[in-house]
C-alpha atoms as a PDB file:
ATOM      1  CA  UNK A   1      45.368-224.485-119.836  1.00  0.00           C
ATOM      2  CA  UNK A   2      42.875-226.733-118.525  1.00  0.00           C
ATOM      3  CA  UNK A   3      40.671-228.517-121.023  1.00  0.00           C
ATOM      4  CA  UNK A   4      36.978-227.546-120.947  1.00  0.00           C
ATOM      5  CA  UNK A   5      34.962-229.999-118.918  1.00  0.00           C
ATOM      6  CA  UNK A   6      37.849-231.735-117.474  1.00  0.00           C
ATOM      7  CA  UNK A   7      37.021-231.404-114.180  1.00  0.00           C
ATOM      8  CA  UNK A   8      33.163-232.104-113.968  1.00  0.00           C
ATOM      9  CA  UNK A   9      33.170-230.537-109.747  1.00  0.00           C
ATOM     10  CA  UNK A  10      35.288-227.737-110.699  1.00  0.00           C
ATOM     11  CA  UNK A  11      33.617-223.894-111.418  1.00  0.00           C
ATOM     12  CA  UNK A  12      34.174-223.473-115.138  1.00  0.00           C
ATOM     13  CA  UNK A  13      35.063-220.551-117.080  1.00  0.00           C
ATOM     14  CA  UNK A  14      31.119-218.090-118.010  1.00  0.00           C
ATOM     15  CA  UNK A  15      32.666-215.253-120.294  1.00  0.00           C
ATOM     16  CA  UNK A  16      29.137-214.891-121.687  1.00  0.00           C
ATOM     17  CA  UNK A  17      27.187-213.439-118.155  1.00  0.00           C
ATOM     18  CA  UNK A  18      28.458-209.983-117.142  1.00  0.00           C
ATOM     19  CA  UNK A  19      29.743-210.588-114.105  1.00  0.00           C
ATOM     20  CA  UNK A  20      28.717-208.382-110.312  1.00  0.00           C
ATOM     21  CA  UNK A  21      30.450-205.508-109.308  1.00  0.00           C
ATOM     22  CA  UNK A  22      33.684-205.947-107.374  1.00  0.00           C
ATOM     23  CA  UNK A  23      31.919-205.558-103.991  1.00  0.00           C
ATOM     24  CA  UNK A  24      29.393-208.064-104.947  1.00  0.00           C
ATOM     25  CA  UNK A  25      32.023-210.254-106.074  1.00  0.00           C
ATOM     26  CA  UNK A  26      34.104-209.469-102.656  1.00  0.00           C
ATOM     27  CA  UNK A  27      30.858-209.805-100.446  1.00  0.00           C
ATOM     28  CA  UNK A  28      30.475-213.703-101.937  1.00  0.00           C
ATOM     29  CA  UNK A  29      34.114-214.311-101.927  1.00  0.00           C
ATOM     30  CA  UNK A  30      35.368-217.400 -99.528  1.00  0.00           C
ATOM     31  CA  UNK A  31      38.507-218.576-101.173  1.00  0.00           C
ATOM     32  CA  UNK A  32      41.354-216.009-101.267  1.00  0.00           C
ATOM     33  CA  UNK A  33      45.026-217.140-103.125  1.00  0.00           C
ATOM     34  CA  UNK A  34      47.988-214.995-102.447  1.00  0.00           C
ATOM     35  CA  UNK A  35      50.873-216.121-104.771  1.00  0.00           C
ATOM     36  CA  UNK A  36      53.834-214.832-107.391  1.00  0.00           C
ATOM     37  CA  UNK A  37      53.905-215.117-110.982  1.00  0.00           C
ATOM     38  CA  UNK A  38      52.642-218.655-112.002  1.00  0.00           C
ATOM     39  CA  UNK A  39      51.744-220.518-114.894  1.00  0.00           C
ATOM     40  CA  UNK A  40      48.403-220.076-116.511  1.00  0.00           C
ATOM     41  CA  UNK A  41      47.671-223.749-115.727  1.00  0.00           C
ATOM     42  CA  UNK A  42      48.178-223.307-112.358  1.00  0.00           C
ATOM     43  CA  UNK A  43      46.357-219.999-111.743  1.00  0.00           C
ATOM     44  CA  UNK A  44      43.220-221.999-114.310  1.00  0.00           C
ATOM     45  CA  UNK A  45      43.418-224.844-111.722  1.00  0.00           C
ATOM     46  CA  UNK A  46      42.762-222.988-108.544  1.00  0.00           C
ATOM     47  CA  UNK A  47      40.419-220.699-109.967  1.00  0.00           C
ATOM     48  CA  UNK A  48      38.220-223.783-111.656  1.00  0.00           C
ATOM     49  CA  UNK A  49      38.438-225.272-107.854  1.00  0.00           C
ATOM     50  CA  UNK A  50      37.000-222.328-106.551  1.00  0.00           C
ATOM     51  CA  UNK A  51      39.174-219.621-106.062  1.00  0.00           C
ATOM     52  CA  UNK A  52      37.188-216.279-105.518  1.00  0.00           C
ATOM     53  CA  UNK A  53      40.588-213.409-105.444  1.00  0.00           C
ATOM     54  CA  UNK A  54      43.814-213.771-106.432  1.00  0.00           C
ATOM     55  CA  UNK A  55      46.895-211.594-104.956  1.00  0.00           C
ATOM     56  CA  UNK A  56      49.480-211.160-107.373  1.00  0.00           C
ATOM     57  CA  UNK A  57      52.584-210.613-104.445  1.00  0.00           C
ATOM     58  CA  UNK A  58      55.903-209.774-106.371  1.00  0.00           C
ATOM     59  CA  UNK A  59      58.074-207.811-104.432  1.00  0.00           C
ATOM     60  CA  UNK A  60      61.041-206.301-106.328  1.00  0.00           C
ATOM     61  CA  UNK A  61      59.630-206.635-109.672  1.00  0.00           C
ATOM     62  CA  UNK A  62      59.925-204.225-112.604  1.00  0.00           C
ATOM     63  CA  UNK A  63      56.896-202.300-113.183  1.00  0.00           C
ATOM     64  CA  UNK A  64      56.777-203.828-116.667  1.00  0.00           C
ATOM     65  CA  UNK A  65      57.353-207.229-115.383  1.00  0.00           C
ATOM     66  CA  UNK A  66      54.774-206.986-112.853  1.00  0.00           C
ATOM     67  CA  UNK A  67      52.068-205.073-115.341  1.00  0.00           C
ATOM     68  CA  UNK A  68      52.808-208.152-117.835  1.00  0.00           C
ATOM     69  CA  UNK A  69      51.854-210.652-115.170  1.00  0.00           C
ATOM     70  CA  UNK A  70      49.113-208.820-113.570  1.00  0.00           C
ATOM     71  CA  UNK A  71      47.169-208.612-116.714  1.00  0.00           C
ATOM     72  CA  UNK A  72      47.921-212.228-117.805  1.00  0.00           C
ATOM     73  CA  UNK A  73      46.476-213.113-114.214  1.00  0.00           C
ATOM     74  CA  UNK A  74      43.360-210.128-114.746  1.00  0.00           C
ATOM     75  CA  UNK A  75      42.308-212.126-117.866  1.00  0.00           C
ATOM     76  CA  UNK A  76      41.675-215.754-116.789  1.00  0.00           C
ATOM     77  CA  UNK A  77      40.258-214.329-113.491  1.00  0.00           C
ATOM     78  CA  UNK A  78      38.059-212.248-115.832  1.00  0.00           C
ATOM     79  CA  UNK A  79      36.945-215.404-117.473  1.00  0.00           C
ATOM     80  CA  UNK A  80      36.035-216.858-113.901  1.00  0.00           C
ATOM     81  CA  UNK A  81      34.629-214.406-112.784  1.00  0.00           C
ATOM     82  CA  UNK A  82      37.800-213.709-109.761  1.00  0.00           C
ATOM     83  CA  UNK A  83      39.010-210.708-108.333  1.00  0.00           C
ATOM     84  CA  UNK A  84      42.599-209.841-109.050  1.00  0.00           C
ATOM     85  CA  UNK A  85      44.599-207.384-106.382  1.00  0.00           C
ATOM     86  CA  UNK A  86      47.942-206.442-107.139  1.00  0.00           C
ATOM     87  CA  UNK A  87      49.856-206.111-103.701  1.00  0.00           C
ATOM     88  CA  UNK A  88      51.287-202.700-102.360  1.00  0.00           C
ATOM     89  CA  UNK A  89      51.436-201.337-105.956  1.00  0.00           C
ATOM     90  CA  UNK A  90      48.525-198.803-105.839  1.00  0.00           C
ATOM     91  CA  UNK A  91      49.671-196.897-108.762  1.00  0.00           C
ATOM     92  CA  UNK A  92      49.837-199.870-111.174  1.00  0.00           C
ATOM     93  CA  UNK A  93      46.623-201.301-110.252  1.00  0.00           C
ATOM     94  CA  UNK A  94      45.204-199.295-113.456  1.00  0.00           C
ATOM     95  CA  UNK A  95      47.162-199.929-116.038  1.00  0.00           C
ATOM     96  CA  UNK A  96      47.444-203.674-114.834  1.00  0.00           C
ATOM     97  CA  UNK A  97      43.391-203.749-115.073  1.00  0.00           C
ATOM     98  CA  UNK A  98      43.473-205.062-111.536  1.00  0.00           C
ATOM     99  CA  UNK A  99      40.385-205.195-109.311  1.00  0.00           C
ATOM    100  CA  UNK A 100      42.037-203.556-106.364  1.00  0.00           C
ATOM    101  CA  UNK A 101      44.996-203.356-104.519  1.00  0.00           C
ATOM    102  CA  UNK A 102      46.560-205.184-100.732  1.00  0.00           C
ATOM    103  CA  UNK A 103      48.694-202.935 -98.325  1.00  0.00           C
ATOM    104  CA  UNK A 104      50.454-204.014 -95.205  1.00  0.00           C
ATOM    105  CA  UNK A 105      50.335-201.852 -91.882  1.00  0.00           C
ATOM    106  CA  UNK A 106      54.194-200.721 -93.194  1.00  0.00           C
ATOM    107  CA  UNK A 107      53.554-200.287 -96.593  1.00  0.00           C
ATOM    108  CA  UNK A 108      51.567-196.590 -97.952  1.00  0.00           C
ATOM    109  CA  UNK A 109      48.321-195.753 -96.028  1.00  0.00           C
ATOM    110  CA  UNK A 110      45.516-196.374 -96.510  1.00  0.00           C
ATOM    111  CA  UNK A 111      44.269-192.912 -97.675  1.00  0.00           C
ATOM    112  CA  UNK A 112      46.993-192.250-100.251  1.00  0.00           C
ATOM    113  CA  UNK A 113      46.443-196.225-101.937  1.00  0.00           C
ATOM    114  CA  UNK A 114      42.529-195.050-102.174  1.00  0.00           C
ATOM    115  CA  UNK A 115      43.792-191.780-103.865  1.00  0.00           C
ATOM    116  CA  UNK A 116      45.901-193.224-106.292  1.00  0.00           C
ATOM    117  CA  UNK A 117      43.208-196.414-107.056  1.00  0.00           C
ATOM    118  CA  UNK A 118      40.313-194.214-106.881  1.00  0.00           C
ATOM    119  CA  UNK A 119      36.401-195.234-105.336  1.00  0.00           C
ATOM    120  CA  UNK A 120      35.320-197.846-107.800  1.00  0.00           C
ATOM    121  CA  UNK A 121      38.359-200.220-106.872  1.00  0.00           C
ATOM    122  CA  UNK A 122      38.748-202.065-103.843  1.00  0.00           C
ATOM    123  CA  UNK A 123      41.124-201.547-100.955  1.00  0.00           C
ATOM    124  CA  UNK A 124      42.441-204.166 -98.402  1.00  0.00           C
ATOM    125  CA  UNK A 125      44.594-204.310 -95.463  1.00  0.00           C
ATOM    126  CA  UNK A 126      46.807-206.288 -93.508  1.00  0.00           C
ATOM    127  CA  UNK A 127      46.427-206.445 -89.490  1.00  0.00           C
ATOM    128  CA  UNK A 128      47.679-208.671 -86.958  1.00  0.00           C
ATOM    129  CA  UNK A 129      46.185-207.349 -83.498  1.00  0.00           C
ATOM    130  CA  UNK A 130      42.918-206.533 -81.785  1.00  0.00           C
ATOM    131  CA  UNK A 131      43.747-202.518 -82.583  1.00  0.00           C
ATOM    132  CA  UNK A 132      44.432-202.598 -85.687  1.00  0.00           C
ATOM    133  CA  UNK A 133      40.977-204.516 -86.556  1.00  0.00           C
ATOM    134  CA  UNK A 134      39.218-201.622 -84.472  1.00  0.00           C
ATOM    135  CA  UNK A 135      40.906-198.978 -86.062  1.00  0.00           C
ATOM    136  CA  UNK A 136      39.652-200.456 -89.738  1.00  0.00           C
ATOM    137  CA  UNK A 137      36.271-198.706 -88.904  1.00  0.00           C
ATOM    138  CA  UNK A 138      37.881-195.614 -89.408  1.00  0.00           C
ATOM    139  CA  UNK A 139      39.871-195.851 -92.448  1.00  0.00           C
ATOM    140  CA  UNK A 140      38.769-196.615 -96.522  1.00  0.00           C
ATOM    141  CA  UNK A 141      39.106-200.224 -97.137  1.00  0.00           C
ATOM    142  CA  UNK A 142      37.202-202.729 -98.224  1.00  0.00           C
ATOM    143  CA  UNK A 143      38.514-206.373 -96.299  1.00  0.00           C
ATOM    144  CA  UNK A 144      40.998-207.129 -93.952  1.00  0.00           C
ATOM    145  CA  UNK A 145      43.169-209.796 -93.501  1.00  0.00           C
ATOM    146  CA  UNK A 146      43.682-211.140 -89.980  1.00  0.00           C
ATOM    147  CA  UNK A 147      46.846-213.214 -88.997  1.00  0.00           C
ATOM    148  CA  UNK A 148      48.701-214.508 -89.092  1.00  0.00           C
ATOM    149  CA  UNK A 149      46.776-217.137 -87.762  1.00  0.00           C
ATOM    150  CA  UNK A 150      49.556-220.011 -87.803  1.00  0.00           C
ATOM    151  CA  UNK A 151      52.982-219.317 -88.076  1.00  0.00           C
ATOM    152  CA  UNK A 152      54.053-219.314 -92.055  1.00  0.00           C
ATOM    153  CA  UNK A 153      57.651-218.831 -93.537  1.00  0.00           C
ATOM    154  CA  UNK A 154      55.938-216.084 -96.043  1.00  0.00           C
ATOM    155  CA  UNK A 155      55.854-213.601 -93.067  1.00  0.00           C
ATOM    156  CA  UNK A 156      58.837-214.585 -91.155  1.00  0.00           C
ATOM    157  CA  UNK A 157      59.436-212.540 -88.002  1.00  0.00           C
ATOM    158  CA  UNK A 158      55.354-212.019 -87.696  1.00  0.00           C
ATOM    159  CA  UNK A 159      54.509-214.290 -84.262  1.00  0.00           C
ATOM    160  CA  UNK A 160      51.197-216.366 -84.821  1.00  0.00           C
ATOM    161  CA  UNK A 161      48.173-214.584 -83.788  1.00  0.00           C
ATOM    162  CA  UNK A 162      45.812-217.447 -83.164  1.00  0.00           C
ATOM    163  CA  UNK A 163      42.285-217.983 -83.661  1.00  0.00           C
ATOM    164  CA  UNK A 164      41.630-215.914 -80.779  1.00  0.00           C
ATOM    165  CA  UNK A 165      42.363-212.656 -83.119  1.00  0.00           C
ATOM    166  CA  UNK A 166      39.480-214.562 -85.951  1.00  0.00           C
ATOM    167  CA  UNK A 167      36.961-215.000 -82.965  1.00  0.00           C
ATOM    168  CA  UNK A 168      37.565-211.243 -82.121  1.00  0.00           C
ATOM    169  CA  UNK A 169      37.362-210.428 -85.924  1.00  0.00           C
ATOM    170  CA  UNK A 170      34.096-212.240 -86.681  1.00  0.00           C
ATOM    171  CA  UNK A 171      32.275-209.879 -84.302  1.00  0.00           C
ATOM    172  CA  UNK A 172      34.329-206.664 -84.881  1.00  0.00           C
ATOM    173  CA  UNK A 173      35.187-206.501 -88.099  1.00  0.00           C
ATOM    174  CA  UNK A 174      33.705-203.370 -89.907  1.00  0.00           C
ATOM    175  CA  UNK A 175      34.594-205.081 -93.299  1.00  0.00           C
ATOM    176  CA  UNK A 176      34.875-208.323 -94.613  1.00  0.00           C
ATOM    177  CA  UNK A 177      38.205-210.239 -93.239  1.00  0.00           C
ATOM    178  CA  UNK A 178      39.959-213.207 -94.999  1.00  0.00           C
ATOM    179  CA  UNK A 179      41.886-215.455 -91.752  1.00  0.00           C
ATOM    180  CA  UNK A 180      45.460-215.686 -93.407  1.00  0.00           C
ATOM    181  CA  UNK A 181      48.771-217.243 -92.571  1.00  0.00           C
ATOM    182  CA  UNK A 182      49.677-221.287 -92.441  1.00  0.00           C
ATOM    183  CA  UNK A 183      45.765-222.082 -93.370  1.00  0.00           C
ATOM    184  CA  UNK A 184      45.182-225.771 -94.634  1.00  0.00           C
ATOM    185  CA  UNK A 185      43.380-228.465 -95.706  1.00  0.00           C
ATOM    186  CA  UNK A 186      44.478-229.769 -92.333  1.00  0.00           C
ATOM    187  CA  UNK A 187      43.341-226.572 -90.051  1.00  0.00           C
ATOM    188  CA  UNK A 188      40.828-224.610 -92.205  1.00  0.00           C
ATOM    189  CA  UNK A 189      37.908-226.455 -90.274  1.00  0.00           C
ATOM    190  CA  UNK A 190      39.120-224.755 -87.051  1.00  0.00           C
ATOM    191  CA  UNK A 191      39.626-221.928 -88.635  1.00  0.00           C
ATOM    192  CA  UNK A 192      36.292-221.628 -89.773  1.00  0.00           C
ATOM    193  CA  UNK A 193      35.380-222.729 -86.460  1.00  0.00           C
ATOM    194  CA  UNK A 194      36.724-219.902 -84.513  1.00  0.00           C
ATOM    195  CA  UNK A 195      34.020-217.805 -86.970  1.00  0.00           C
ATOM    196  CA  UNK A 196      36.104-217.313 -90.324  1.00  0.00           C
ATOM    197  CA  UNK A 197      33.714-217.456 -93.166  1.00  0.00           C
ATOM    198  CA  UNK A 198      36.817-216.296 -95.943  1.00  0.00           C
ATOM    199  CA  UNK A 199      40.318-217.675 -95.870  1.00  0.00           C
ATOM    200  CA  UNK A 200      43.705-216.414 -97.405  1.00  0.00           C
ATOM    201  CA  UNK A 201      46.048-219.211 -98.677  1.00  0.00           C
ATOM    202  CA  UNK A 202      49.468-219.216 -99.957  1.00  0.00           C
ATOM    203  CA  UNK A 203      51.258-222.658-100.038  1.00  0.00           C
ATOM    204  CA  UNK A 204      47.875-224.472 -99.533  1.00  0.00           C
ATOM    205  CA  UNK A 205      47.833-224.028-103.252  1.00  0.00           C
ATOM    206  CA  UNK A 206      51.239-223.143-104.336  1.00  0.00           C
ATOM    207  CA  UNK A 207      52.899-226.513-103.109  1.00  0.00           C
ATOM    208  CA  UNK A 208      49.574-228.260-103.780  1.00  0.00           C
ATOM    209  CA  UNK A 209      49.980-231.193-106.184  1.00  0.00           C
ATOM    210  CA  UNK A 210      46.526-230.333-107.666  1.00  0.00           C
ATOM    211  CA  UNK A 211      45.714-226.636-106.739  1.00  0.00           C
ATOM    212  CA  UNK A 212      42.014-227.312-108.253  1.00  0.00           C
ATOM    213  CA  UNK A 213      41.122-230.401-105.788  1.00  0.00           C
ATOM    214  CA  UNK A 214      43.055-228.374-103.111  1.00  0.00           C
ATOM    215  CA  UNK A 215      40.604-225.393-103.394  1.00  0.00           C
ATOM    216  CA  UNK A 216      36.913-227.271-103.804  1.00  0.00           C
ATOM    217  CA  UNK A 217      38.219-228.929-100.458  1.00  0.00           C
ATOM    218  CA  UNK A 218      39.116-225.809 -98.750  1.00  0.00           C
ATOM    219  CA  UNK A 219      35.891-224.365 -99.974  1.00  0.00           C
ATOM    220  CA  UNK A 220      34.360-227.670 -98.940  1.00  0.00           C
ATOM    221  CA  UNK A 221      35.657-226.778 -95.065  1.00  0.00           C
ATOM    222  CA  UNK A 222      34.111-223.349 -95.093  1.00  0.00           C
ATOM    223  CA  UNK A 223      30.992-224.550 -96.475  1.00  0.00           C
ATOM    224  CA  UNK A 224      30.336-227.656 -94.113  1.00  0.00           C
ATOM    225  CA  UNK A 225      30.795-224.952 -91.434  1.00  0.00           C
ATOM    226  CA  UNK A 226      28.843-221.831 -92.841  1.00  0.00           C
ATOM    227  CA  UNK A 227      26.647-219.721 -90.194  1.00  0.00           C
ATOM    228  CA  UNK A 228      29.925-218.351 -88.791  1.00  0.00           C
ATOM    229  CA  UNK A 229      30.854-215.173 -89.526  1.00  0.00           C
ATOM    230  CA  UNK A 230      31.581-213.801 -92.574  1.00  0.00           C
ATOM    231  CA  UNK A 231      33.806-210.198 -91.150  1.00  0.00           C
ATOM    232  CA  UNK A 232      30.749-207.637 -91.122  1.00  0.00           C
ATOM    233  CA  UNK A 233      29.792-206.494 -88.057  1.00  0.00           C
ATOM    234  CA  UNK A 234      26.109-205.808 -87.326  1.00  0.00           C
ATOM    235  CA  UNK A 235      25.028-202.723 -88.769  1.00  0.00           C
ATOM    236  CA  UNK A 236      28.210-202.299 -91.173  1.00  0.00           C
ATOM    237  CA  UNK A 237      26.413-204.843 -94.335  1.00  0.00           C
ATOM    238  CA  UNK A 238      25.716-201.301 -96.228  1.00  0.00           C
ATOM    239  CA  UNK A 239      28.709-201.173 -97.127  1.00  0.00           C
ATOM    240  CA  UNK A 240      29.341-204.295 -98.947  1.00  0.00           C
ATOM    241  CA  UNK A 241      28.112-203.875-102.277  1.00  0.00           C
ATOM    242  CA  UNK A 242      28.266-199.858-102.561  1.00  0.00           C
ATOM    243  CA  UNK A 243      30.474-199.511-105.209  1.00  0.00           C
END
């Protein structure tokens, strides 16, 4: 755990102030961390730098092994005031006391993840082409996330999409979209550039040697180039914040 105060530029933990609902909390969100079961003093680290969601991603896990986790993870984003989404396991999400849940374009629709997590929880999805951003409009979800933007060993087999596919986003989108896949300290300015205003990470802050300094520079990036879009397109804001 990371010592109260130990970081004087890093968010710290307000368990006193109730915090937004989940779609105001989503609608201010920048810094997205996809990532496995880690230590508490890693998760504390990213989160005090700035870390808005967190995507608990283990595939193959026991259901009690992955509601353990997930509600180790719910607590200290609790404390910071995060989002925790428990990827492609709709039915867990309550009994994990998750904040929503991630699917894939191969993993259960849309529909049936909404009917299983129910209205007050969020839904995201995964999509890698113009189409699939279109057809977004038309389904129940929350976000998107766009990519992958840079080739990334996490999705191997998925081809690079480009920031072509986030310039095509920041106009289209009907929801908020997170840019995802092989985004860095090194190529989050472009990123942000091509119109991201949110960005997924994985190994930005996995393999990080300090996860917190990591994420207040990656925020940092967005920041220094805000005015681009943020994934709503004009005349879809209503929907942010309904829930």
């Amino acid at each position: 755990m990371l010592a109260l105060g130990s970081c004087q530029t890093c968010r710290m933990p307000n368990e006193l102030r109730q915090p937004p609902n989940r779609s105001e909390r989503l609608a201010r969100a920048r810094l997205y961390l996809v990532c496995d079961e880690r230590p508490d003093g890693f998760l504390e680290a990213a989160l005090c730098g700035g870390v808005d969601i967190v995507q608990l991603r283990v595939k193959g896990a026991e259901d009690a092994r992955l509601v353990a986790a997930a509600r180790r993870f719910a607590e200290l984003c609790a404390a910071y005031g995060a989002l925790l989404i428990l990827n492609d396991r709709p039915d867990l999400v309550a009994a994990a006391g998750a904040d929503g849940v991630h699917v894939g374009q191969d993993d259960m629709s849309v529909a049936d993840a909404r009917s299983l997590v129910g209205p007050d929880r969020l839904v995201g999805l995964s999509t890698h082409t113009l189409e699939q951003v279109d057809a977004a409009a038309k389904l129940d979800v929350d976000y998107i996330g766009v990519g992958p933007v840079y080739a990334t060993p996490t999705k191997p087999g998925r081809p690079a999409v480009g920031l072509g596919l986030v310039s095509y986003a920041t106009t289209r989108a009907p929801v908020p979209f997170f840019a995802i896949g092989g985004v860095n300290e090194q190529n989050v300015r472009a990123v942000a550039e091509a119109g991201a205003g949110r960005v997924a990470v994985v190994r930005a802050l996995t393999e990080a040697p300090d996860p917190s300094r990591t994420a207040l520079a990656l925020r940092g990036a967005l920041t220094a180039c805000a005015g681009g879009g943020v994934g709503v397109a004009a005349g879809q804001e209503e929907r942010v914040g309904s829930t």
